[in-house]
C-alpha atoms as a PDB file:
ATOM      1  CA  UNK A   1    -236.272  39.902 177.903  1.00  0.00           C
ATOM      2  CA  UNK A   2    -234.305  40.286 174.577  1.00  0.00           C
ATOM      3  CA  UNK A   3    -232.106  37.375 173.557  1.00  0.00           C
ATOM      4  CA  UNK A   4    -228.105  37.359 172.950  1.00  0.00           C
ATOM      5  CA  UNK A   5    -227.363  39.015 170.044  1.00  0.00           C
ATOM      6  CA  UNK A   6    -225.421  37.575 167.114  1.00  0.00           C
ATOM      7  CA  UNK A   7    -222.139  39.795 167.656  1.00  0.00           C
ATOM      8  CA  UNK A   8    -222.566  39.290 171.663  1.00  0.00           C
ATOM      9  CA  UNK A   9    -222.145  35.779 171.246  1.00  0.00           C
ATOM     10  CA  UNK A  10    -219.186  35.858 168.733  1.00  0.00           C
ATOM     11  CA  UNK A  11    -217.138  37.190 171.987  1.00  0.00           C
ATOM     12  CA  UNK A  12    -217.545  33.503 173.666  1.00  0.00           C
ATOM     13  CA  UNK A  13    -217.068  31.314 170.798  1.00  0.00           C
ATOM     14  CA  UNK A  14    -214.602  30.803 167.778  1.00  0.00           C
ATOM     15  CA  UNK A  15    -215.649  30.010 164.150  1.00  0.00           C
ATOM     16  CA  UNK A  16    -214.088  26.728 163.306  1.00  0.00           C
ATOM     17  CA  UNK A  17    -210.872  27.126 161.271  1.00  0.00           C
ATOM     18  CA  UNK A  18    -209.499  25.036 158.253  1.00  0.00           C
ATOM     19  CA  UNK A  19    -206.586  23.695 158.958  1.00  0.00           C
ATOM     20  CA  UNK A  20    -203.833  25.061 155.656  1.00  0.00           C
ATOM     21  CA  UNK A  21    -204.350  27.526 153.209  1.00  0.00           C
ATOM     22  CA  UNK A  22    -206.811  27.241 150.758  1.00  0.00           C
ATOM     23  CA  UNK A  23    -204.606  28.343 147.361  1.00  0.00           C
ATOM     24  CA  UNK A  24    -205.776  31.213 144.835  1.00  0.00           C
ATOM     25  CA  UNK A  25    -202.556  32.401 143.554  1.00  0.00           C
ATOM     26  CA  UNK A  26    -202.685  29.174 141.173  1.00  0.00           C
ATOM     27  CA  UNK A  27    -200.485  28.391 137.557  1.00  0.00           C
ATOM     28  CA  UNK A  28    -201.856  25.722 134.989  1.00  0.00           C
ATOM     29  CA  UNK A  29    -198.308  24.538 133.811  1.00  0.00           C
ATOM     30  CA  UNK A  30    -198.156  20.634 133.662  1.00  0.00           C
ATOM     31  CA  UNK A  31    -195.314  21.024 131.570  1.00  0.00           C
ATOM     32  CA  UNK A  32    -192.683  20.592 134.293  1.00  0.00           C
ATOM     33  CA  UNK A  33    -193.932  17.472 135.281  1.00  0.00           C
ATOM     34  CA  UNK A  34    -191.943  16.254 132.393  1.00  0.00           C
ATOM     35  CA  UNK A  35    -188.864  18.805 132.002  1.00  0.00           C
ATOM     36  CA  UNK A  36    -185.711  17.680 132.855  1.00  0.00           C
ATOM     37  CA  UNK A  37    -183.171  19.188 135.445  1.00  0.00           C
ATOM     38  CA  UNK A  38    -179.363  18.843 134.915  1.00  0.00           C
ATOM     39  CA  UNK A  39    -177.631  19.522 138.412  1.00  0.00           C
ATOM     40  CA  UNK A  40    -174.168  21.031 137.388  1.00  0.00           C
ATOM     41  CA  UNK A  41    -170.930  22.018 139.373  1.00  0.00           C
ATOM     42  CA  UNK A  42    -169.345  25.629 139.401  1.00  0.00           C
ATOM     43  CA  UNK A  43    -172.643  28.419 138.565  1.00  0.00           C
ATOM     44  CA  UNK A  44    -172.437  27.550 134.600  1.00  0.00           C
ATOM     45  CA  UNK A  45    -172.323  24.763 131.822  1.00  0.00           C
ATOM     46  CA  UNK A  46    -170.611  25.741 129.056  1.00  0.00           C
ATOM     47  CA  UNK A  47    -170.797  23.185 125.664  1.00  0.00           C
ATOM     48  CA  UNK A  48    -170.145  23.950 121.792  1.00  0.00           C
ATOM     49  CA  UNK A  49    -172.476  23.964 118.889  1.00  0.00           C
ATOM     50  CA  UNK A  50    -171.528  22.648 115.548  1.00  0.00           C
ATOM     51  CA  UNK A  51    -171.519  25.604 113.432  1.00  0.00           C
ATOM     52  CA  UNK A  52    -170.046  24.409 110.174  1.00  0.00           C
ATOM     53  CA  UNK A  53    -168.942  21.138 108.931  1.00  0.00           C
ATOM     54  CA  UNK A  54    -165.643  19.904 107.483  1.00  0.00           C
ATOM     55  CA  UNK A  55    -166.050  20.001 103.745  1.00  0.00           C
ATOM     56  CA  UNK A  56    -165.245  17.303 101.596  1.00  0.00           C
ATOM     57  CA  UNK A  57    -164.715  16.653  97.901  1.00  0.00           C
ATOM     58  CA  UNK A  58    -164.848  13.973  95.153  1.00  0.00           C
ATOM     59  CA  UNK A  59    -161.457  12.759  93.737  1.00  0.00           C
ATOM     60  CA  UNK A  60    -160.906  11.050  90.755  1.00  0.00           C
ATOM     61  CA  UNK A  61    -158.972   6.907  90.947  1.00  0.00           C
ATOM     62  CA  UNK A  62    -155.174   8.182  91.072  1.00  0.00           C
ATOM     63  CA  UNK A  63    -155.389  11.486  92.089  1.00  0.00           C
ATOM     64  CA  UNK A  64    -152.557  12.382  94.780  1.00  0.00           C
ATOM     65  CA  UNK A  65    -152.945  14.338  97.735  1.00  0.00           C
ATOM     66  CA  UNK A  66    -152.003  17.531  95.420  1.00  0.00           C
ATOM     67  CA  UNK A  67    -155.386  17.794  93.629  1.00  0.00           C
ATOM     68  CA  UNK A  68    -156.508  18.379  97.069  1.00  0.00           C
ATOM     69  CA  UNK A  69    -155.660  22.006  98.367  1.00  0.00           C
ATOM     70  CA  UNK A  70    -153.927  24.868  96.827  1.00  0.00           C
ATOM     71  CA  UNK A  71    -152.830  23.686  93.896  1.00  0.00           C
ATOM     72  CA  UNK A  72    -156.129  21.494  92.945  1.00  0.00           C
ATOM     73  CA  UNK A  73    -157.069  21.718  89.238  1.00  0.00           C
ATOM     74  CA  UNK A  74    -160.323  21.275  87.598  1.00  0.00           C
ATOM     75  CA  UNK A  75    -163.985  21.812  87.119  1.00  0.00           C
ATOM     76  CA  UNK A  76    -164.670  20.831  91.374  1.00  0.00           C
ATOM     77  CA  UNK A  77    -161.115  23.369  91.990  1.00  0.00           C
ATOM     78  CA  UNK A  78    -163.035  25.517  94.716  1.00  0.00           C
ATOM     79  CA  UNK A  79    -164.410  22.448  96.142  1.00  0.00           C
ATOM     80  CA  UNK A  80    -161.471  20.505  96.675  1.00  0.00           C
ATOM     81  CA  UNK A  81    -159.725  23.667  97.994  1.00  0.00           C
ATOM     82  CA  UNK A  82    -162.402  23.836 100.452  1.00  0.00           C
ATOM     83  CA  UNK A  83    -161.981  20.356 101.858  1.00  0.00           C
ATOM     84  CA  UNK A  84    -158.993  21.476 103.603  1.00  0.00           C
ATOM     85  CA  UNK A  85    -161.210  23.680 106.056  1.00  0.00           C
ATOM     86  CA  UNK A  86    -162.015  22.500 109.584  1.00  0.00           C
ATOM     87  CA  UNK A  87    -165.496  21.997 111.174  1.00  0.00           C
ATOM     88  CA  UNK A  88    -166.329  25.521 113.556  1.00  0.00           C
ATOM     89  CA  UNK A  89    -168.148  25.860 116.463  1.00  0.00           C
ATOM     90  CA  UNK A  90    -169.928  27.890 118.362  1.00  0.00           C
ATOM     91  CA  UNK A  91    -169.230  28.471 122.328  1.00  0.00           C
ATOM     92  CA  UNK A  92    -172.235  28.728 124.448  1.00  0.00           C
ATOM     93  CA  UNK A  93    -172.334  28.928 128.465  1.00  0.00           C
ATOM     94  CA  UNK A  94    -175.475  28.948 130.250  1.00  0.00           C
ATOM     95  CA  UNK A  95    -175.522  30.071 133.986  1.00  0.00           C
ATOM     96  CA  UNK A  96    -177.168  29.869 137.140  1.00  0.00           C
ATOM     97  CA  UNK A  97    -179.178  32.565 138.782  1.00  0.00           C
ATOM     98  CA  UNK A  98    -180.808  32.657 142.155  1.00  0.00           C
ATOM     99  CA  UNK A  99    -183.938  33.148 142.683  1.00  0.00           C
ATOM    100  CA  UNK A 100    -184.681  33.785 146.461  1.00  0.00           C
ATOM    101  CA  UNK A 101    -186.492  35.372 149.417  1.00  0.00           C
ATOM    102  CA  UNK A 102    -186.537  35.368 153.520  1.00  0.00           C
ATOM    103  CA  UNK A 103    -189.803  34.342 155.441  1.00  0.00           C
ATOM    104  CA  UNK A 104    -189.804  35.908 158.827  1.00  0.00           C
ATOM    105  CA  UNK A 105    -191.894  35.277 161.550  1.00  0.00           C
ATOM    106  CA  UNK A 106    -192.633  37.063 164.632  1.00  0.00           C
ATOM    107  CA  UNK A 107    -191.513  35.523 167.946  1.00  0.00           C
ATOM    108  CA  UNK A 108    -194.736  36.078 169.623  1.00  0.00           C
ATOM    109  CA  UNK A 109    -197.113  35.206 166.664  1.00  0.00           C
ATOM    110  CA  UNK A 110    -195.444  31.799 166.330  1.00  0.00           C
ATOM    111  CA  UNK A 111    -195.320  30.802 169.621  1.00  0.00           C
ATOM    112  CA  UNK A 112    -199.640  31.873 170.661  1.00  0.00           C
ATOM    113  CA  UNK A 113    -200.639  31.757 166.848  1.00  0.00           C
ATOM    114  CA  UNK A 114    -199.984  28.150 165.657  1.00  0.00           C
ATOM    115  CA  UNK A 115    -202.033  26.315 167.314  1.00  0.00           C
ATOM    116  CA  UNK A 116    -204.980  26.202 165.247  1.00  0.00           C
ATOM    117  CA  UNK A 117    -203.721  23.314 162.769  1.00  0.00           C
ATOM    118  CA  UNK A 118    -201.785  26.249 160.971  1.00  0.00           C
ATOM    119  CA  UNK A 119    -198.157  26.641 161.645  1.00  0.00           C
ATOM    120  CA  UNK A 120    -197.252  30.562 161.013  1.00  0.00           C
ATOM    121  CA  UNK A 121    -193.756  29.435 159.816  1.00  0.00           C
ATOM    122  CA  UNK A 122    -194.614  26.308 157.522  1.00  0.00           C
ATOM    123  CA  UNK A 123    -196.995  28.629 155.692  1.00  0.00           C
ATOM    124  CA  UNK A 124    -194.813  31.300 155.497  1.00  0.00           C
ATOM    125  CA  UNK A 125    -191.689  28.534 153.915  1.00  0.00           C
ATOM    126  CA  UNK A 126    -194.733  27.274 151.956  1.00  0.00           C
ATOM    127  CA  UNK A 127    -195.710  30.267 150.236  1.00  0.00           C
ATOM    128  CA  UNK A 128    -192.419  31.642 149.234  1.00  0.00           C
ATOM    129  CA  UNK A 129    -191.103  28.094 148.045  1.00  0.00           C
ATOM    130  CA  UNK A 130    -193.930  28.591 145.643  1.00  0.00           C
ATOM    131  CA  UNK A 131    -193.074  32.041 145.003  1.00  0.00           C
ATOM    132  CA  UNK A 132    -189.871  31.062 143.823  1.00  0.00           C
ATOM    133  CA  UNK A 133    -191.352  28.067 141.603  1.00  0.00           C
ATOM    134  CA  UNK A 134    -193.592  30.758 139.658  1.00  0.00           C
ATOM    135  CA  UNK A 135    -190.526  32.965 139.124  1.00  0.00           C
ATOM    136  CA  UNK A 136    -188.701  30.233 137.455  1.00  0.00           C
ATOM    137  CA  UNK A 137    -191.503  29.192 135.254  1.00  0.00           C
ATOM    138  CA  UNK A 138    -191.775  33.393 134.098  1.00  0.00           C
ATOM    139  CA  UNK A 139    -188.067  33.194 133.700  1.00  0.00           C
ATOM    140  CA  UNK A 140    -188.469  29.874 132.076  1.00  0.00           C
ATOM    141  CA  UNK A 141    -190.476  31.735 129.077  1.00  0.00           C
ATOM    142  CA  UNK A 142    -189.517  35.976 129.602  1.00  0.00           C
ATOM    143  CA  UNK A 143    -186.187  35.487 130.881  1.00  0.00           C
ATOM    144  CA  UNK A 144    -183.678  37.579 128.765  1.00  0.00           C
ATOM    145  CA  UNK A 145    -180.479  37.429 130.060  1.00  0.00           C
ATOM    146  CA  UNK A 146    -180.338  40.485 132.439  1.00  0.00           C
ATOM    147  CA  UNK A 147    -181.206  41.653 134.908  1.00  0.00           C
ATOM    148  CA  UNK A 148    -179.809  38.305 136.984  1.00  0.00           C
ATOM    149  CA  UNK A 149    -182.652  36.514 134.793  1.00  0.00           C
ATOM    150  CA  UNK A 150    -181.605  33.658 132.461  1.00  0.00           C
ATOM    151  CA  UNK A 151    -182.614  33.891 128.817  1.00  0.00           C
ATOM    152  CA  UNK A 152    -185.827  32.331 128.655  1.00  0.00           C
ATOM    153  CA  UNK A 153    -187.746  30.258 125.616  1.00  0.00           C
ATOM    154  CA  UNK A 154    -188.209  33.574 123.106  1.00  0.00           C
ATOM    155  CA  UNK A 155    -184.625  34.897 123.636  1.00  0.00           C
ATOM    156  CA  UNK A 156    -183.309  31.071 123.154  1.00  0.00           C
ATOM    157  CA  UNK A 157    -185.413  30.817 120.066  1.00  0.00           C
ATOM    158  CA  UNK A 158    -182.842  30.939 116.795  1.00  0.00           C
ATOM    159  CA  UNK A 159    -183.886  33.388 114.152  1.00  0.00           C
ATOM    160  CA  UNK A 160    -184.134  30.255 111.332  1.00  0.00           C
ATOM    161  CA  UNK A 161    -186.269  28.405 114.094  1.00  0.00           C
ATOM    162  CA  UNK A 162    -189.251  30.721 113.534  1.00  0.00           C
ATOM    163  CA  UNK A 163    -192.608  30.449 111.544  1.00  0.00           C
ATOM    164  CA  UNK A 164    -192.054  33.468 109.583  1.00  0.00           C
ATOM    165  CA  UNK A 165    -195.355  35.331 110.713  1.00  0.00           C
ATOM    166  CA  UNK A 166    -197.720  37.290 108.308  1.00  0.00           C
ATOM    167  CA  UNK A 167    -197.285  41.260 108.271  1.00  0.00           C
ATOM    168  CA  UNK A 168    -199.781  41.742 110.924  1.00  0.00           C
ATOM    169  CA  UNK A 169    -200.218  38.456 112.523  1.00  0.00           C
ATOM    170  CA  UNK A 170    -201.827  35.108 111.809  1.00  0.00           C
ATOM    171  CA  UNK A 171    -204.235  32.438 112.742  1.00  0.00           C
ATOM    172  CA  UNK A 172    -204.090  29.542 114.603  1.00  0.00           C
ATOM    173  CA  UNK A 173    -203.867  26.909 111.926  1.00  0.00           C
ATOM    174  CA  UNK A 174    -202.857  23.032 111.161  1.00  0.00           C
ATOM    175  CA  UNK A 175    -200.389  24.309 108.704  1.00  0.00           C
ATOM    176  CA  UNK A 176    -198.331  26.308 111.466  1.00  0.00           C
ATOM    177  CA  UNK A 177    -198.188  23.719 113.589  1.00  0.00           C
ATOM    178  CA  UNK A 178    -196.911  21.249 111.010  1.00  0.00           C
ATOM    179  CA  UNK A 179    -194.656  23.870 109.623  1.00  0.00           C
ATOM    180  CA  UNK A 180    -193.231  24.056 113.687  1.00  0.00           C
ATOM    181  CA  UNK A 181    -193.232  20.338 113.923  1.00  0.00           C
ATOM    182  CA  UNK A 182    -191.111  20.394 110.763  1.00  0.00           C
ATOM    183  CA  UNK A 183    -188.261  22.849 112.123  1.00  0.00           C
ATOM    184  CA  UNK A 184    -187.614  20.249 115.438  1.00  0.00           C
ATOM    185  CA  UNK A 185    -185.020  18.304 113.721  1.00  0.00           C
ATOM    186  CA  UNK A 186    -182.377  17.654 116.869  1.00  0.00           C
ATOM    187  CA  UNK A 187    -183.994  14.015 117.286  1.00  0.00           C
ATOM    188  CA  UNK A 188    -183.889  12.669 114.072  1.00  0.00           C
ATOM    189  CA  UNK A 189    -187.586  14.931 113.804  1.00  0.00           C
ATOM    190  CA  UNK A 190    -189.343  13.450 117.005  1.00  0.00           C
ATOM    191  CA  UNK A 191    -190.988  16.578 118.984  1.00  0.00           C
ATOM    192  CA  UNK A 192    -191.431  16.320 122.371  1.00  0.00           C
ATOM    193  CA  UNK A 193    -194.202  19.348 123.073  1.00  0.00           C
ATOM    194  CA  UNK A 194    -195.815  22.139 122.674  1.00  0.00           C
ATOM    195  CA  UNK A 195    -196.605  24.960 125.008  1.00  0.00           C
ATOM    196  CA  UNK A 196    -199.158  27.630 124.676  1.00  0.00           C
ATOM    197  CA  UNK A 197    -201.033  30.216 125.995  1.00  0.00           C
ATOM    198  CA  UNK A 198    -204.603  29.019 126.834  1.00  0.00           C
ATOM    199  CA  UNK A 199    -206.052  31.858 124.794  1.00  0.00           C
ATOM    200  CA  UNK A 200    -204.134  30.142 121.496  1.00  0.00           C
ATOM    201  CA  UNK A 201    -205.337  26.368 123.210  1.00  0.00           C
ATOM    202  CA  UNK A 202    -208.758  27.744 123.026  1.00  0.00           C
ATOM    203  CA  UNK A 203    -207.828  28.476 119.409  1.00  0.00           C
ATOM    204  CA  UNK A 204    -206.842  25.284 118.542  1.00  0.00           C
ATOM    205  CA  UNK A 205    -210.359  23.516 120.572  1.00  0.00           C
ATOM    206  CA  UNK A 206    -212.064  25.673 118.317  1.00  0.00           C
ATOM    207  CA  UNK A 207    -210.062  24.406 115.513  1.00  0.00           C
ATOM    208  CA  UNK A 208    -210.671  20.936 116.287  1.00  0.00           C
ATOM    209  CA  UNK A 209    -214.520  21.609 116.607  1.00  0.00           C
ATOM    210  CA  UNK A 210    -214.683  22.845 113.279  1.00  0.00           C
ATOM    211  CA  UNK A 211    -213.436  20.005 111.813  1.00  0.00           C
ATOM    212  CA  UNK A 212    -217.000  18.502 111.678  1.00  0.00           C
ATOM    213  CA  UNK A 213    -217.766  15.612 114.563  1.00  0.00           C
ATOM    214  CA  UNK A 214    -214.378  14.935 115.146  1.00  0.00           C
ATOM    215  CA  UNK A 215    -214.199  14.937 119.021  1.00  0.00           C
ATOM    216  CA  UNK A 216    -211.903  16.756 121.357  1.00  0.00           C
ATOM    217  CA  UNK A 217    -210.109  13.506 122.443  1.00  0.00           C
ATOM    218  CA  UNK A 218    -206.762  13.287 120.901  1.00  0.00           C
ATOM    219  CA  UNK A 219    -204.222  13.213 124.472  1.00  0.00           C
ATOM    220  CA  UNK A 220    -201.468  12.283 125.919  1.00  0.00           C
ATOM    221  CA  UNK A 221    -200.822  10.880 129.534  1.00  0.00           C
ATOM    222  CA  UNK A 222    -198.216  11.805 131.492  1.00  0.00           C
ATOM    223  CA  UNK A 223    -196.220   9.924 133.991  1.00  0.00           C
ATOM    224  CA  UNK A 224    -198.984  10.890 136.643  1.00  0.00           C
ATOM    225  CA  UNK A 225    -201.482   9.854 135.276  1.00  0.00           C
ATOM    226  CA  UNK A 226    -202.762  13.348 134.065  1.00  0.00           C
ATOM    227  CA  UNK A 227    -203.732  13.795 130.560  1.00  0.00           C
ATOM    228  CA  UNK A 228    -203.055  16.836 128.146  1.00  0.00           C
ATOM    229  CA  UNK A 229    -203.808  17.779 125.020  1.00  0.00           C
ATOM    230  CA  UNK A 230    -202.202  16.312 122.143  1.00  0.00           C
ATOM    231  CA  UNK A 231    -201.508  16.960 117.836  1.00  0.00           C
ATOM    232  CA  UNK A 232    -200.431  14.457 116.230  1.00  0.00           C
ATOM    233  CA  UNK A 233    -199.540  12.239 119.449  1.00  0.00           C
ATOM    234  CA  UNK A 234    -197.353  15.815 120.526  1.00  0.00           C
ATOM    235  CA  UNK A 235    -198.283  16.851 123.886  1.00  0.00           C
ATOM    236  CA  UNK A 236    -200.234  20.393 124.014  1.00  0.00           C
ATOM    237  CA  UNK A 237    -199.343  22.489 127.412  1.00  0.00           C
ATOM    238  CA  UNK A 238    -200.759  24.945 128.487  1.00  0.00           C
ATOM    239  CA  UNK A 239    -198.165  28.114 129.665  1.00  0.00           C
ATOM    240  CA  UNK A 240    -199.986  31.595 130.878  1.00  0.00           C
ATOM    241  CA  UNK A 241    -196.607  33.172 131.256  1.00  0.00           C
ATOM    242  CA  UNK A 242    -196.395  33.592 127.392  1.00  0.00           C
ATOM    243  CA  UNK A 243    -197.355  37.050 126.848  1.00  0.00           C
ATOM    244  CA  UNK A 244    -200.030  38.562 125.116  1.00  0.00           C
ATOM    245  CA  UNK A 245    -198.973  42.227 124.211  1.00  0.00           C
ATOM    246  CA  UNK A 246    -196.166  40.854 121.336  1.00  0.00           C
ATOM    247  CA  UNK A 247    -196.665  43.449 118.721  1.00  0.00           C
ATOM    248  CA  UNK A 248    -196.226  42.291 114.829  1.00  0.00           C
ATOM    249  CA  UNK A 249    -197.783  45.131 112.322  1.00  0.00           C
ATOM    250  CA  UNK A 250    -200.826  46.522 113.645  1.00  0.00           C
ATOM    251  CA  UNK A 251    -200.790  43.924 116.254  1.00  0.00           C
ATOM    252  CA  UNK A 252    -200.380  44.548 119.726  1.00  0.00           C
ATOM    253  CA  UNK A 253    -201.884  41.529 121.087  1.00  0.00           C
ATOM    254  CA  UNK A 254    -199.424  38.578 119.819  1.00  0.00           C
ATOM    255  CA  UNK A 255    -198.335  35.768 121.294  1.00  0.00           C
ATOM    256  CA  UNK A 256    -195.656  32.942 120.604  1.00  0.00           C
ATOM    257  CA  UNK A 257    -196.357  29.175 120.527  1.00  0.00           C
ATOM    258  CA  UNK A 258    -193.752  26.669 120.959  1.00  0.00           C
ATOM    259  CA  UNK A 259    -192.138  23.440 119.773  1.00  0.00           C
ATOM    260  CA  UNK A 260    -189.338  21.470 120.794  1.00  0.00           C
ATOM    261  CA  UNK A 261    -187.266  18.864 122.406  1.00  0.00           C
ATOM    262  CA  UNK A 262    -186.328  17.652 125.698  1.00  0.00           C
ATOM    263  CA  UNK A 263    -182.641  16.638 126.860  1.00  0.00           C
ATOM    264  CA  UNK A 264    -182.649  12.759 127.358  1.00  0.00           C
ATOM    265  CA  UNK A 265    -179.246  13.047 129.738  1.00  0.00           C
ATOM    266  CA  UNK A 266    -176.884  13.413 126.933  1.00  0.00           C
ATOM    267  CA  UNK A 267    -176.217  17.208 127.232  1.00  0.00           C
ATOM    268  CA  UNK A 268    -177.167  17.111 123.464  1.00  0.00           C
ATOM    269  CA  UNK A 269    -180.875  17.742 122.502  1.00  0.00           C
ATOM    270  CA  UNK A 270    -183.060  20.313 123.034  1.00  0.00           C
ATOM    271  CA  UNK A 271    -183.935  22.068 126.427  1.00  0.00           C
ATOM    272  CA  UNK A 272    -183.570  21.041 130.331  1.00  0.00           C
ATOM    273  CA  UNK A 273    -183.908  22.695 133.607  1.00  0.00           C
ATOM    274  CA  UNK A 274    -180.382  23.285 135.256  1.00  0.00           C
ATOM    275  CA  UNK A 275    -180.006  23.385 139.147  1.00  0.00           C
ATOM    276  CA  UNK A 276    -176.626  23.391 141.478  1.00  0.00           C
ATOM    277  CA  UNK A 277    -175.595  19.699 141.820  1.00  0.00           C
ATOM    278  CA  UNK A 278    -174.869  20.329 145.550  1.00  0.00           C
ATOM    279  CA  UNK A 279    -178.055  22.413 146.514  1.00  0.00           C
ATOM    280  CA  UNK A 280    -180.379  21.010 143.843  1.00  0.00           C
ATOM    281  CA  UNK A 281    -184.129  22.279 143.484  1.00  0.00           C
ATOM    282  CA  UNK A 282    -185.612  24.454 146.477  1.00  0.00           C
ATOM    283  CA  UNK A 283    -183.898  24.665 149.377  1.00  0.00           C
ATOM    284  CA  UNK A 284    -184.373  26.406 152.764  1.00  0.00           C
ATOM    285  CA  UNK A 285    -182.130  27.837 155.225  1.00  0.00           C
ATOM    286  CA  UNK A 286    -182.628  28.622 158.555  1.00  0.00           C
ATOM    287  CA  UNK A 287    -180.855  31.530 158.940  1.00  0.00           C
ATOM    288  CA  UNK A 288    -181.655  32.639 162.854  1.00  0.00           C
ATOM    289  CA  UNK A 289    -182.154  35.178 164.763  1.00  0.00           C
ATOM    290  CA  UNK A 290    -183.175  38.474 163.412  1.00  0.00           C
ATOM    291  CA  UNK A 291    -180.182  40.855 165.502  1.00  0.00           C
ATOM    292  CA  UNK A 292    -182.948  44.003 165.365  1.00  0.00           C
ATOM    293  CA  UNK A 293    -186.186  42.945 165.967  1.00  0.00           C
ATOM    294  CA  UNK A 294    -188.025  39.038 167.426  1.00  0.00           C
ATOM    295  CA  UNK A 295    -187.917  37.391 164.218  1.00  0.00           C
ATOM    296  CA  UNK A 296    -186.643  34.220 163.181  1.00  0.00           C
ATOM    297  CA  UNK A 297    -185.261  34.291 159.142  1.00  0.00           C
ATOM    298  CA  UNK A 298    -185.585  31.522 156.540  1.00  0.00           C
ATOM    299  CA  UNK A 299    -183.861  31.587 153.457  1.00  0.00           C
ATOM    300  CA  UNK A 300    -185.560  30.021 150.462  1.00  0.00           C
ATOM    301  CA  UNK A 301    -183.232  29.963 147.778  1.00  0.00           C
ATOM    302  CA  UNK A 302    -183.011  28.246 144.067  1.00  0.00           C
ATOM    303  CA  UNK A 303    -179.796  28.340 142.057  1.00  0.00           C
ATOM    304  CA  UNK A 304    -181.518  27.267 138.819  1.00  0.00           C
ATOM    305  CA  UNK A 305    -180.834  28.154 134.818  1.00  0.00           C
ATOM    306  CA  UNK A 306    -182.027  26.828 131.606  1.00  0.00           C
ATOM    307  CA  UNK A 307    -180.320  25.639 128.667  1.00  0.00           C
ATOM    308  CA  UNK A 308    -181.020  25.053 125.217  1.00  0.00           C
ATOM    309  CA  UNK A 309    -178.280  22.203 123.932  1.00  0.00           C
ATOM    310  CA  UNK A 310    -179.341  22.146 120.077  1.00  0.00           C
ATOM    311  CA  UNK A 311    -180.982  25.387 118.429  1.00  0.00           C
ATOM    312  CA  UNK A 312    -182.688  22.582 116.262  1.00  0.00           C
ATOM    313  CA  UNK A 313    -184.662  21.270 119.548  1.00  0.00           C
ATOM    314  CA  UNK A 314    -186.623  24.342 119.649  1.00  0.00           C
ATOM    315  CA  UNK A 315    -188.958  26.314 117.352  1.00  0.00           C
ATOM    316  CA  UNK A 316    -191.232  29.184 117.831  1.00  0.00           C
ATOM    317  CA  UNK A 317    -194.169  30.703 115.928  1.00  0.00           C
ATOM    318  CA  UNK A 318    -194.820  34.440 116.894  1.00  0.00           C
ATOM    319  CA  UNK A 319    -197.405  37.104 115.549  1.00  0.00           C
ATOM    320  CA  UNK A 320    -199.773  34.519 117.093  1.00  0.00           C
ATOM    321  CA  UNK A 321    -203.479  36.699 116.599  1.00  0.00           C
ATOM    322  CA  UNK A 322    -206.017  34.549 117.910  1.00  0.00           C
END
């Protein structure tokens, strides 16, 4: 008498089923473990640059208030005319977007399909909460200003914040990331990270290897616990969402790394996160009943933005080759 087959028995028993979701749709960005979020009234902050200072100009013991302005005489003349101008500045208003999406869930599949240690809904919440994180972090780099995006690291970058790259790209090099380190000024010339693609982190490994047994160990440790790469005591992250198609000469395959600051509260150095000081981070919604079909609607929704305080808190080095 033959015995039960393999597939005859699968019709009396289950396979065992892990409770969650096993995740595959994963980002390396440590980065906003440490970036700070400003939470903000009304759907932008608007704040001014310094643009150009006052002048001033030497004066001689006795001089009156005449040999300043119009009718100044001498060798400084154009200077002391000039101290009569005011400081200018520059208006800049950075504004919330929102990022967000519905998870909807059948009435019947909740009610007979969650009760295998996997809630249809949670997971459903779950995955589009993280959805929404991984469009901020692409708008956090690509973003440029349309679109309902928010101008992201390379359209934030200031022209005179750049490495000037080589006609058709460069190397991965000490030099350009002292020349970076250089440019981050906004703190009195502390630099607060860098973030790059892993293909350039690779680069600089590689670097580091060739110095000749120097080890791989220079790092920093963040507030939990986790350790990064460091230069120079700088904290190296690691950022996939920096392209790799930037063309510079011949070269299509570029990328961008980048240095800068982080905002310490003041609303006057370098970059942070902005979110709605009423709603702030991720929120969900529950919206109700779908009026068409069984399905109950949850609104995950972000009202989030990024702003760059001082141009001199951020520097960028494109044409990146390797």
């Amino acid at each position: 008498m033959p015995t039960v087959t393999l597939a005859e028995s699968a019709k009396l028993a289950q396979n065992e089923l892990i409770a969650g979701v096993i995740e595959n749709v994963i980002t390396v960005n440590r980065m906003f473990e440490v970036l700070p979020f400003d939470g903000i009234s009304g759907n932008a902050l608007a704040y001014n640059r310094e643009n150009a200072l006052g002048p001033v100009a030497t004066a001689g013991v006795g001089d009156s208030d005449g040999a300043i302005g119009a009718g100044a005489t001498g060798t400084n003349q154009a200077e002391r005319v000039a101290a009569k101008n005011a400081a200018t500045f520059t208006s800049v208003t950075s504004s919330l977007t929102t990022i967000l999406g519905d998870a909807e869930v059948n009435g019947l599949i909740q009610a007979t399909r969650s009760d295998d240690g996997n809630d249809q809904t949670a997971i459903q919440i779950a995955s589009k909460a993280k959805s929404a994180g991984r469009k901020y972090q692409d708008m956090f780099i690509n973003g440029d200003g349309t679109n309902f995006t928010f101008p992201g690291l390379i359209s934030l970058c200031a022209a005179d914040q750049s490495v000037t790259p080589a006609t058709n790209g460069q190397v991965l090099s000490f030099d350009i990331l002292d020349e970076l380190m250089d440019l981050v000024v906004d703190k009195d010339g502390q630099v607060d990270y860098f973030t790059m693609h892993a293909r350039t982190l690779r680069s600089y490994n590689a670097l580091l290897r060739g110095l000749g047994g120097a080890s791989i160990g220079d790092v920093v440790q963040l507030p939990s616990g986790a350790e990064v790469p460091a230069y120079r005591q700088v904290p190296i992250f690691r950022n996939d969402y920096i392209p790799l198609d930037q063309t510079q000469g011949s070269l299509t395959t570029g990328t961008t790394i980048f240095a800068g600051t982080l905002d310490d509260g003041s609303r006057q150095h370098g970059i942070a996160g902005l979110t709605a000081a009423s709603m702030a981070g991720i929120n969900v919604v529950d919206v109700g009943e779908s009026e068409i079909k069984d399905e109950h609607i949850w609104r995950v929704k972000w009202y989030s933005g990024l702003a760059a305080f001082s141009e001199r808190g951020l520097a960028c080095a494109a044409g990146m080759s390797n």
